[in-house]
N, C-alpha and C. Protein backbone atom coordinates (compact mmCIF):
# COMPACT_ATOMS: atom_id res chain seq x y z
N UNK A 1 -11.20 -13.05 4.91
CA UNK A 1 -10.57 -11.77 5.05
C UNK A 1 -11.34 -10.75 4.22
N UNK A 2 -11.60 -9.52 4.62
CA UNK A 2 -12.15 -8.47 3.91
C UNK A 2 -11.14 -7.75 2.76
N UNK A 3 -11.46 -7.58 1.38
CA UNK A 3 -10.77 -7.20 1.12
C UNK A 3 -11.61 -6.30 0.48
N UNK A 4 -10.67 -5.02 -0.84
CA UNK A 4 -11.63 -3.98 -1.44
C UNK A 4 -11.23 -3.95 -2.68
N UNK A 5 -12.09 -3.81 -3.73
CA UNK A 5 -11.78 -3.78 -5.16
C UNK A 5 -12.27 -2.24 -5.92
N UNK A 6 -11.15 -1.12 -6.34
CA UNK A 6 -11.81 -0.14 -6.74
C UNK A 6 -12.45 -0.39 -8.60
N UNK A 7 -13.26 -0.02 -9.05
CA UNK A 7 -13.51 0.01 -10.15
C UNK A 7 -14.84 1.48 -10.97
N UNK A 8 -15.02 1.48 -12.06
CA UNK A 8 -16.22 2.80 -12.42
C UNK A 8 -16.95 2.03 -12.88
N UNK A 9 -18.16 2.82 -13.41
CA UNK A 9 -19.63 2.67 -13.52
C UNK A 9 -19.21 1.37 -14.79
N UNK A 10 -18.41 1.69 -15.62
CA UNK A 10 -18.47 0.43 -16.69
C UNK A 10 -17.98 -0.81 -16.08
N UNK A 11 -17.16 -1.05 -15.15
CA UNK A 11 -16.46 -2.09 -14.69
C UNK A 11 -17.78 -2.55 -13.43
N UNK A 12 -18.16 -1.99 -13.13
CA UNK A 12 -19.56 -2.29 -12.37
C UNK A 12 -20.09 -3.15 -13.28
N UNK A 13 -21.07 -2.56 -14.14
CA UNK A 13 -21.84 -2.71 -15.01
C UNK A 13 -21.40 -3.95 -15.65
N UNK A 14 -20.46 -4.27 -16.24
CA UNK A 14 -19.79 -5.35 -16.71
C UNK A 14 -19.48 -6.86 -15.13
N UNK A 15 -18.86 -6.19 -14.62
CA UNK A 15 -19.08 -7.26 -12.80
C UNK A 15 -20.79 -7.34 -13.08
N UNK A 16 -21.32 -6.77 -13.01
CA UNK A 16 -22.91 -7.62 -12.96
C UNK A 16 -23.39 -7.99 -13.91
N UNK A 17 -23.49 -7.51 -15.65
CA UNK A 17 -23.49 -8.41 -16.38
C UNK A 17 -23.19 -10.26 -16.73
N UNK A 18 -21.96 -10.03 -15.88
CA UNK A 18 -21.43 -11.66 -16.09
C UNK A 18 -21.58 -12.18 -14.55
N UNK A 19 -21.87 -11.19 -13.73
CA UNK A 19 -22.70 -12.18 -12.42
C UNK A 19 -21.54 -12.11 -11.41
N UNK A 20 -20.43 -11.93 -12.00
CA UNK A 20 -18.83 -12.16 -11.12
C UNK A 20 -17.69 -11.37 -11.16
N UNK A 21 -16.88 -11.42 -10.12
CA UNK A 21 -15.60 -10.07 -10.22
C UNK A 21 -14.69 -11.30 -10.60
N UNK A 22 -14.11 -10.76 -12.12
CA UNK A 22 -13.28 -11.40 -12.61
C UNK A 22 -12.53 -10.62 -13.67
N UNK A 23 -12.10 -9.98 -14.30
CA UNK A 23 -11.51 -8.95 -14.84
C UNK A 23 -11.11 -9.25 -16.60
N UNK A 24 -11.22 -9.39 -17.67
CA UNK A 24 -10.90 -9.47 -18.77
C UNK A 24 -9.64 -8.74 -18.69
N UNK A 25 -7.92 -9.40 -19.58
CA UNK A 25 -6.94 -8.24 -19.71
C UNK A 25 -6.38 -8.71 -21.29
N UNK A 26 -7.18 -8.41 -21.89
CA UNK A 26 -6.53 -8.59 -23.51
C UNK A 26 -5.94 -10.61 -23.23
N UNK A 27 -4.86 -10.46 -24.02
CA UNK A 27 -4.25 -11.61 -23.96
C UNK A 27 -3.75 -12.52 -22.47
N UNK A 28 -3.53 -11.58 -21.32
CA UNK A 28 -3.52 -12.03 -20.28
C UNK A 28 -4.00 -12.57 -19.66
N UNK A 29 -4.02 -13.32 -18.34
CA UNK A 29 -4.97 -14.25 -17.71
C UNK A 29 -5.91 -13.06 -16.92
N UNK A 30 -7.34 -13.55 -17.41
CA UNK A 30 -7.98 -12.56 -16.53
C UNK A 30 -7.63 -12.82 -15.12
N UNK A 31 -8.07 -11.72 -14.14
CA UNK A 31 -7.91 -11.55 -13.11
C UNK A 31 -8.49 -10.13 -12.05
N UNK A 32 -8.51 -10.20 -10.42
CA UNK A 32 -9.07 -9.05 -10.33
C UNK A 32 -7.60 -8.68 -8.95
N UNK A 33 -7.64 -7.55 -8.97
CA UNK A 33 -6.99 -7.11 -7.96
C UNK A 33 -7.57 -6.43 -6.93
N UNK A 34 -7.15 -7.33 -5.77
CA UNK A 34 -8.07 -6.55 -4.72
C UNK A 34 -6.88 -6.57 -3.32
N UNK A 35 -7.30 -5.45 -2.56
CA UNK A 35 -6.66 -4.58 -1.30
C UNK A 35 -7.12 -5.27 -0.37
N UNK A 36 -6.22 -4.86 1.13
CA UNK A 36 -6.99 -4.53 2.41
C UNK A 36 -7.27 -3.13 2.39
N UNK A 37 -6.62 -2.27 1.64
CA UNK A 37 -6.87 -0.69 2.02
C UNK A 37 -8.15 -0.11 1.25
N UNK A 38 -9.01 0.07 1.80
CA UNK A 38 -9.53 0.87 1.01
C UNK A 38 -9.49 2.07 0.63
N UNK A 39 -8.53 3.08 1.18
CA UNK A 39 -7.76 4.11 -0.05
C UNK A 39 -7.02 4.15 -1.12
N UNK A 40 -6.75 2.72 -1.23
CA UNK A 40 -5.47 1.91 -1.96
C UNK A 40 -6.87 1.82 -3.11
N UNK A 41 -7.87 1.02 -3.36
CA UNK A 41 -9.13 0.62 -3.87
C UNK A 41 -9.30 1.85 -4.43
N UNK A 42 -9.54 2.56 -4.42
CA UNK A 42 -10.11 3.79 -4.48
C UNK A 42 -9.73 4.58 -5.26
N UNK A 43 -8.30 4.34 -5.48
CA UNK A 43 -6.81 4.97 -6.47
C UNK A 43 -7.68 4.33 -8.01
N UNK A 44 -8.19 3.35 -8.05
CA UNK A 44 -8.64 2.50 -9.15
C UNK A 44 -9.93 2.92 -9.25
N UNK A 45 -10.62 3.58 -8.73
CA UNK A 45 -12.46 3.88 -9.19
C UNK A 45 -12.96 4.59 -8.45
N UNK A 46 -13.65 5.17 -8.47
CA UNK A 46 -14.81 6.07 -7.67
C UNK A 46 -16.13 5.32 -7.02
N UNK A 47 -15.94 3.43 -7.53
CA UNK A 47 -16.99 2.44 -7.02
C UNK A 47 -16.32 1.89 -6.27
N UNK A 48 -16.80 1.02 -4.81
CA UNK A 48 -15.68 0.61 -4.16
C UNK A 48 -16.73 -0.89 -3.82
N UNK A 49 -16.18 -1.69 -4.12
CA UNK A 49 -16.61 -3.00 -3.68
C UNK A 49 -16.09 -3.73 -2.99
N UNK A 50 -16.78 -4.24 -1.97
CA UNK A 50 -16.36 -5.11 -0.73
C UNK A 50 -16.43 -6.45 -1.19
N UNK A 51 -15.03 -7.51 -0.66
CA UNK A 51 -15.34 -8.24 -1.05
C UNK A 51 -14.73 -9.55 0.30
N UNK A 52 -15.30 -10.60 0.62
CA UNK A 52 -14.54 -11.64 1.94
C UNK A 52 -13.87 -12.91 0.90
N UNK A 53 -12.61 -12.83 1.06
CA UNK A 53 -12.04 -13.71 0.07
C UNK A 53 -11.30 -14.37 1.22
N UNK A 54 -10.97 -15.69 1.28
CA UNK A 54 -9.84 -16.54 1.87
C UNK A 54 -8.83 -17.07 0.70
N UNK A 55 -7.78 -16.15 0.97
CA UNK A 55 -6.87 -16.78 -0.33
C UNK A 55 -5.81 -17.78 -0.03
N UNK A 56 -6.37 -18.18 1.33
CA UNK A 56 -5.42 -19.52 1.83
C UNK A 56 -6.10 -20.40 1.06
N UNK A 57 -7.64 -20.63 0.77
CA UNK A 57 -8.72 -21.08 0.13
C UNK A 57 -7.81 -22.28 -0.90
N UNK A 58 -7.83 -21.05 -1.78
CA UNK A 58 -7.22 -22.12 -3.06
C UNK A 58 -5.85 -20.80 -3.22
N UNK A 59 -5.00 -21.14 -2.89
CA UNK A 59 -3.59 -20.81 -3.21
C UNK A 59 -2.85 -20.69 -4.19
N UNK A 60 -3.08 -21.34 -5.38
CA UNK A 60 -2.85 -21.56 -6.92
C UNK A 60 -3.66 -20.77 -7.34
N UNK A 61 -4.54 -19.73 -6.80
CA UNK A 61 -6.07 -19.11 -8.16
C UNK A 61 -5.50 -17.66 -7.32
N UNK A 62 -4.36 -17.26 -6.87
CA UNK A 62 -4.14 -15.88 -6.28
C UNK A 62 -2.55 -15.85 -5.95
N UNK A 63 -2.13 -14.85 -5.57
CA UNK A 63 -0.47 -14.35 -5.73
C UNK A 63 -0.47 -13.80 -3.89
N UNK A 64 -1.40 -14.12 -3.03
CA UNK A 64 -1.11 -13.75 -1.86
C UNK A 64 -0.27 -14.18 -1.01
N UNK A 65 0.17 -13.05 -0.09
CA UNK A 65 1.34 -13.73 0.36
C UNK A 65 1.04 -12.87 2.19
N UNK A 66 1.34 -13.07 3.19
CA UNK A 66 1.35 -11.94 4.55
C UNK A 66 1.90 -10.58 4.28
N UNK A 67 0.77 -9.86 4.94
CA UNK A 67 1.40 -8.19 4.63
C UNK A 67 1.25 -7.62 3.35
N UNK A 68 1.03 -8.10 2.39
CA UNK A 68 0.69 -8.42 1.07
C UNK A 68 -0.22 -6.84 0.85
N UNK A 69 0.06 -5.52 0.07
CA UNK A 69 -0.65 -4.29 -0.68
C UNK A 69 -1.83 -4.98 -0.85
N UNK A 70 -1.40 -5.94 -1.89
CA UNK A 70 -2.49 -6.25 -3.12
C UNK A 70 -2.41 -7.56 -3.81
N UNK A 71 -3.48 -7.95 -3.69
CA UNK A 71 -3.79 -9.70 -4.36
C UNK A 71 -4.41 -9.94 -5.22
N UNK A 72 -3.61 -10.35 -6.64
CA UNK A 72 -4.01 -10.76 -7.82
C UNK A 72 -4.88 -11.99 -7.79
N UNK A 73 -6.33 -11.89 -8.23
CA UNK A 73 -7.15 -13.39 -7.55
C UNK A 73 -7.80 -13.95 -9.06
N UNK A 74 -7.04 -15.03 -9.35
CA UNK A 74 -7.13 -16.15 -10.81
C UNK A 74 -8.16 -16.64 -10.40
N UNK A 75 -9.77 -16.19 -9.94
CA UNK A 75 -10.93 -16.91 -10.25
C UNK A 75 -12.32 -15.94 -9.62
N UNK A 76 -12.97 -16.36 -10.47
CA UNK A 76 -14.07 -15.96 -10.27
C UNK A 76 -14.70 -15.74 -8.47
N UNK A 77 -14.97 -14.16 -8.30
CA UNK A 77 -15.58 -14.06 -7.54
C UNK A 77 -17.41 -13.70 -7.11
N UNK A 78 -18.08 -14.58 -6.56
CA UNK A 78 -19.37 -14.31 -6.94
C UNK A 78 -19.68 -13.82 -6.03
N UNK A 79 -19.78 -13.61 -4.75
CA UNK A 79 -20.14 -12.59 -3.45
C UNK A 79 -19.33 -11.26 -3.36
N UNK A 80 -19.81 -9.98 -3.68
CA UNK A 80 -19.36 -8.94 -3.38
C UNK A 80 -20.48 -7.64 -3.21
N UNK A 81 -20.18 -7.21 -2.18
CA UNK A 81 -21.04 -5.53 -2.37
C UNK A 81 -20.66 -4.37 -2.66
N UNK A 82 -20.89 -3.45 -3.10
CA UNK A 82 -20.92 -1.99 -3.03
C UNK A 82 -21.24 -1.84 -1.96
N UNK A 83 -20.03 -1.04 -1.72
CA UNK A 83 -19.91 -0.08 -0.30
C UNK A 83 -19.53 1.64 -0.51
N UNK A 84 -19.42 2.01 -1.76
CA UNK A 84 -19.30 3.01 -2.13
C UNK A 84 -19.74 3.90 -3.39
């Protein structure tokens, strides 16, 4: 499934530093949040990254559900582009 992750030039910069979209949150479990909308994406950054996730995949590493805004994804993602 296509989904979209908004983020800025530091959250870029940091996604390619460590090679992967995975999100640091203080004490929380990292994680990244990503859309089908990409106006929804967009609310979050002025960078917009494309990303094909199957979160039927592994079901335990994400909070997706049908119809679903937005999907909290518990693992490392290593394929994504800039599309914006």
């Amino acid at each position: 499934m296509k989904f979209y992750h908004g983020t800025n030039k530091h959250g870029l910069e940091e996604t390619l530093s460590q090679g992967y979209l995975l999100h640091k949150r203080g004490t929380m479990s990292p994680c990244t949040y990503l859309t089908p909308d990409k106006k929804e994406a967009m609310e979050h950054g002025d960078i917009l990254l494309e990303v094909n996730y199957d979160p039927t995949k592994n079901p335990d590493k994400n909070n997706y559900c049908d119809g679903c805004w937005q999907v909290r994804v518990y693992e490392p993602i290593y394929k994504f582009k800039n599309v914006k």
